[in-house]
Protein backbone atom coordinates (compact mmCIF):
# COMPACT_ATOMS: atom_id res chain seq x y z
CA UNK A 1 -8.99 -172.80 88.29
CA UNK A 2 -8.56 -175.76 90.12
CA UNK A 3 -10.52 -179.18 89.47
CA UNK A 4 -10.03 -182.36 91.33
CA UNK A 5 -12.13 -185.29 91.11
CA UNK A 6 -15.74 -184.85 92.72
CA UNK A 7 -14.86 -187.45 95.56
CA UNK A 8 -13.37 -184.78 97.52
CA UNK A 9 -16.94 -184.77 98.56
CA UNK A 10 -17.08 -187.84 99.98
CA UNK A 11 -13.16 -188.47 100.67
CA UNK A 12 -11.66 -186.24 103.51
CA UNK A 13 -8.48 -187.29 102.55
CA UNK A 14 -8.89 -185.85 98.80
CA UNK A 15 -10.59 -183.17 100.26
CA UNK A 16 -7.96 -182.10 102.87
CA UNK A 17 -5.53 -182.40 99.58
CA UNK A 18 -7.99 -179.98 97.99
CA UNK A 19 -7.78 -177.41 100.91
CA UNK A 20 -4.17 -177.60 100.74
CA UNK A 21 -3.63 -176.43 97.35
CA UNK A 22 -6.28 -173.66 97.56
CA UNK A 23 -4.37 -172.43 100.77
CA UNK A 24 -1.37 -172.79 99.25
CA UNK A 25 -2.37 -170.67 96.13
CA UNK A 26 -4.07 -168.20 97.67
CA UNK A 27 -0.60 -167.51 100.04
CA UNK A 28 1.32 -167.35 96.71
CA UNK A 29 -1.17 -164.85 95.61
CA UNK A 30 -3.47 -166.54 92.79
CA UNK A 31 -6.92 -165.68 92.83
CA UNK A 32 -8.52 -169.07 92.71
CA UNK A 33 -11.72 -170.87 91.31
CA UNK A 34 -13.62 -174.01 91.68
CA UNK A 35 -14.56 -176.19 88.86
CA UNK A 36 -17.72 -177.98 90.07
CA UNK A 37 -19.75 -180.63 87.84
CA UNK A 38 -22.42 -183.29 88.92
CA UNK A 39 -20.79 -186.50 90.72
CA UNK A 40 -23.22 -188.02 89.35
CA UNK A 41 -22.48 -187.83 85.83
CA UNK A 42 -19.01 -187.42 85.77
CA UNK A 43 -16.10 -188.24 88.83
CA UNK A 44 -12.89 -186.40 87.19
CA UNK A 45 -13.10 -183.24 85.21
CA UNK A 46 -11.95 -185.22 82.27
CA UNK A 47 -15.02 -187.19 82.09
CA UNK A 48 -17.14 -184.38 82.80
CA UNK A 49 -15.77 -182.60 79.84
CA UNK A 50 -16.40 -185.89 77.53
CA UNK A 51 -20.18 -186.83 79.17
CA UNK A 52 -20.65 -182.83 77.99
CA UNK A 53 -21.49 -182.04 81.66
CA UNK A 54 -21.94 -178.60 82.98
CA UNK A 55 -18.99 -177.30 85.14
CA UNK A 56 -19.78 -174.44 86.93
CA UNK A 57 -16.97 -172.19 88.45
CA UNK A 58 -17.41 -170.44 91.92
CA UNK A 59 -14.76 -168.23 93.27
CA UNK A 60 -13.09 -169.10 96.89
């Protein structure tokens, strides 16, 4: 499961970053998962898991 800060939405740079990893884990072999949360309420997993947000997980 992989979870970087929600402004990969907004920042290509963070999300190019983003696409990297996955590619690179999916080339090692790793099945791989998104955790997803409301930008709104929370910008890093970290908060997310402290503001109680929902993080939902989607499979790429």
């Amino acid at each position: 499961t992989v979870a970087f800060d929600m402004d990969f939405l907004k920042n290509p740079q963070v999300a190019n970053h983003y696409r990297d990893l996955i590619n690179l884990l999916h080339k090692q072999g790793y099945k791989v998962r998104m955790a997803l949360w409301n930008p709104q309420e929370a910008k890093g997993i970290d908060d997310a898991l402290v503001a109680k947000t929902e993080i939902k997980f989607k499979n790429i």
